[in-house]
Protein backbone atom coordinates (compact mmCIF):
# COMPACT_ATOMS: atom_id res chain seq x y z
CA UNK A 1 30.36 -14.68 -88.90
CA UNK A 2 27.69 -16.72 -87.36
CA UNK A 3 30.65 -18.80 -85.54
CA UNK A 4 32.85 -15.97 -84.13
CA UNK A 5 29.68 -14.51 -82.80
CA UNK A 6 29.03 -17.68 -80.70
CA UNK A 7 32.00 -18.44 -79.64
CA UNK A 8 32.01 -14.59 -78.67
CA UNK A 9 28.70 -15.59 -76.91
CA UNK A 10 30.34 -18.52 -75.21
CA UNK A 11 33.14 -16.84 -73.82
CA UNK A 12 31.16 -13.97 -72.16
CA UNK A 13 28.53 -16.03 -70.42
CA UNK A 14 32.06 -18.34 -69.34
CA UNK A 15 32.99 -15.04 -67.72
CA UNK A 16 29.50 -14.41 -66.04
CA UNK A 17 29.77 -17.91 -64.70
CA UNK A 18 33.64 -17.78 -63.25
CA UNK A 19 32.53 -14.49 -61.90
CA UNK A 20 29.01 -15.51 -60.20
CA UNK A 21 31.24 -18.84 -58.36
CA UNK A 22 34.15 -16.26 -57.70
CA UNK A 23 31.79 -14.19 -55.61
CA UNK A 24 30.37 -17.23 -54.28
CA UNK A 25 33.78 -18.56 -52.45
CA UNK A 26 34.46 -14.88 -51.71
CA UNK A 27 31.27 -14.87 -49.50
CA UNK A 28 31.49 -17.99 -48.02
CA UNK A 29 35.39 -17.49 -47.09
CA UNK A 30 34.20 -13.82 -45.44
CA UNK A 31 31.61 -15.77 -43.92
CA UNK A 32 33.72 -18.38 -42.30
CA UNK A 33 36.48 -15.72 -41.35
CA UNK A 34 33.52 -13.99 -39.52
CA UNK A 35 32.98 -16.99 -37.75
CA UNK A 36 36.39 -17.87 -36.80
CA UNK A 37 36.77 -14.34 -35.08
CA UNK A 38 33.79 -14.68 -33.47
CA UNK A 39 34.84 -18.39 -31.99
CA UNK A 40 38.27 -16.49 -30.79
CA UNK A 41 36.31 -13.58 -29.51
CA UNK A 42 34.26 -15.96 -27.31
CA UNK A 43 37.08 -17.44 -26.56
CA UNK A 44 39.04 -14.62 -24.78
CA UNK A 45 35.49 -13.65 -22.93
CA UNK A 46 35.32 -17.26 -21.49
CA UNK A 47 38.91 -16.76 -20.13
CA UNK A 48 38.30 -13.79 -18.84
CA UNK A 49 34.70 -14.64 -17.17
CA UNK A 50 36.40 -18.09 -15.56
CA UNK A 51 39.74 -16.03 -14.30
CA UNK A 52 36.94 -13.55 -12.31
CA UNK A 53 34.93 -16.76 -11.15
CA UNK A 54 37.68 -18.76 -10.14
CA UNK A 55 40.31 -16.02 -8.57
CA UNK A 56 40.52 -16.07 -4.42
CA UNK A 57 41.95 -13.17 -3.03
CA UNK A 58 44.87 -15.52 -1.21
CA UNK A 59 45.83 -15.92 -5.17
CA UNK A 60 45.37 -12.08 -6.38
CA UNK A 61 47.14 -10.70 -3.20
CA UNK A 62 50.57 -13.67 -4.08
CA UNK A 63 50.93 -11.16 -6.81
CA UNK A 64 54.06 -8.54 -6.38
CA UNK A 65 52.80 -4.83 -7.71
CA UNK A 66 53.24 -4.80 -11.34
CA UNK A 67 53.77 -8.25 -11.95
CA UNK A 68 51.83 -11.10 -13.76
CA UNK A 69 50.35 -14.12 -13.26
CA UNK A 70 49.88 -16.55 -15.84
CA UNK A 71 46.23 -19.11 -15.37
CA UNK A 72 45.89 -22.50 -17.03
CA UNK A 73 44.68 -22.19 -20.27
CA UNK A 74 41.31 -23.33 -21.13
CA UNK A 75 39.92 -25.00 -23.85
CA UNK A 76 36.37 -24.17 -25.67
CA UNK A 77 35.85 -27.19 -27.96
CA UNK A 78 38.58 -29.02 -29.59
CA UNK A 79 39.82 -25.68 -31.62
CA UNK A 80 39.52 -22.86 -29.32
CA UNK A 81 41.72 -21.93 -26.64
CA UNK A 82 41.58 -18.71 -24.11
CA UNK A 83 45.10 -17.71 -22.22
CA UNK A 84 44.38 -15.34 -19.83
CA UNK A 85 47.22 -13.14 -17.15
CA UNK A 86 47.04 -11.38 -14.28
CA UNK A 87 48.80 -8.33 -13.95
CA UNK A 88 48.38 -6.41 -10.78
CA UNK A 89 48.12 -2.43 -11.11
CA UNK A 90 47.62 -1.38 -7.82
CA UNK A 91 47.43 -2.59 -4.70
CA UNK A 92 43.89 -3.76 -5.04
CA UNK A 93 43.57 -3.04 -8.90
CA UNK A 94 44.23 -6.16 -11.23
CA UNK A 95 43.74 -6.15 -15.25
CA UNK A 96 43.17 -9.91 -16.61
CA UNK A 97 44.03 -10.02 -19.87
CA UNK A 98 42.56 -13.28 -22.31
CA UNK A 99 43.63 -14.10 -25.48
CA UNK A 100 41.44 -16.23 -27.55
CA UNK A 101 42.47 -18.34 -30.29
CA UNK A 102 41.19 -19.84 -33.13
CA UNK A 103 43.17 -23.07 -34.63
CA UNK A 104 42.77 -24.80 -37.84
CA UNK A 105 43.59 -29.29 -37.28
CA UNK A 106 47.36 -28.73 -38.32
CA UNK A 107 47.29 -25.91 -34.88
CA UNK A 108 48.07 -23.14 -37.22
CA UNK A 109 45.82 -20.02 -35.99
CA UNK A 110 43.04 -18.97 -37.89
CA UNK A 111 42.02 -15.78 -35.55
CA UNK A 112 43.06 -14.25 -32.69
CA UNK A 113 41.49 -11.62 -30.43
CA UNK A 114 42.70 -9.75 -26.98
CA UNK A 115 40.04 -8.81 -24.41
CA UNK A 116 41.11 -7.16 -20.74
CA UNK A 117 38.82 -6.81 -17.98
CA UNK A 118 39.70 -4.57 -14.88
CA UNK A 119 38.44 -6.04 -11.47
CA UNK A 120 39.39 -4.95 -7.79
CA UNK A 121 39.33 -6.57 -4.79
CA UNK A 122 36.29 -4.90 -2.55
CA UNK A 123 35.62 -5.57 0.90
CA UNK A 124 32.41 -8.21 1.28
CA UNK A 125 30.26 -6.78 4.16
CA UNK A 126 29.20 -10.36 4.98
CA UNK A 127 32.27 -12.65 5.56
CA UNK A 128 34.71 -9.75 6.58
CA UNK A 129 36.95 -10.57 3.64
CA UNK A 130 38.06 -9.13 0.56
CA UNK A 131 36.05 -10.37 -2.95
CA UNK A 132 37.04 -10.17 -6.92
CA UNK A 133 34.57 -7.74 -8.24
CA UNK A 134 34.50 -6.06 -12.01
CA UNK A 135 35.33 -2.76 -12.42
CA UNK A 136 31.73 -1.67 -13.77
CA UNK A 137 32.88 1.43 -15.35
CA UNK A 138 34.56 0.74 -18.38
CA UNK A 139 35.18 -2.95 -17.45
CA UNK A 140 35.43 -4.60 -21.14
CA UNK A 141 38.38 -3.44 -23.57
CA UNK A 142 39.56 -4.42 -26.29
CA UNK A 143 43.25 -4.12 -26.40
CA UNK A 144 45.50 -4.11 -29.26
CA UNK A 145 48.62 -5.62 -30.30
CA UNK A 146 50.51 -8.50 -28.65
């Protein structure tokens, strides 16, 4: 009797153990999934911020009306990679759309996240020309699907 009840003993505090390290790996696998989409998340904003900084209206004007334009992508660390496109919605109107991405070594991807940001060219009261400004009301999205 004294037997069966240990062994009884043994198997339930077994349990209590596989359970406490199955709950460990489940946090630490949320954690780094967390992580990942945050890295891809960055990602697409970096695309999006270096597309605003580095557009010339000579580029954004090339553009037919409702049309895209596809930038270099850009790389954030040896893992992380932001694709961003132009599309032109009016005549002045342009959405840039980034897609971050977050790749394991093999290049497989671990998370991915779409961001859009609306900008228009606006006249610059200083040099006469036209400049890439943000479209302050509603400017960040987050869009969904591919």
């Amino acid at each position: 009797m004294a037997l069966a009840l240990a062994l009884f003993a043994l198997v339930i505090v077994g349990a209590l153990v596989a359970a406490t390290f199955f709950v460990g790996r489940l946090e630490q696998q949320s954690g780094q999934n967390t992580l990942f989409a945050f890295q891809a998340a960055e990602a697409a904003e970096a695309a999006v911020s270096d597309a605003i900084a580095s557009l010339t209206e000579p580029a954004l004007q090339a553009v037919p009306l409702g049309s895209t334009l596809a930038l270099p992508d850009i790389a954030l660390g040896d893992r992380a990679i932001g694709r961003r496109v132009i599309i032109r919605l009016t005549g002045s109107l342009f959405l840039i759309r980034a897609t971050g991405r977050r790749l394991d070594a093999a290049g497989s991807e671990l998370a991915v996240r779409v961001l859009g940001s609306l900008v228009k060219l606006v006249p610059d009261s200083i040099s006469g020309s036209n400049v890439v400004r943000r479209v302050r009301e509603r400017s960040w999205m987050q869009l969904y699907g591919q």
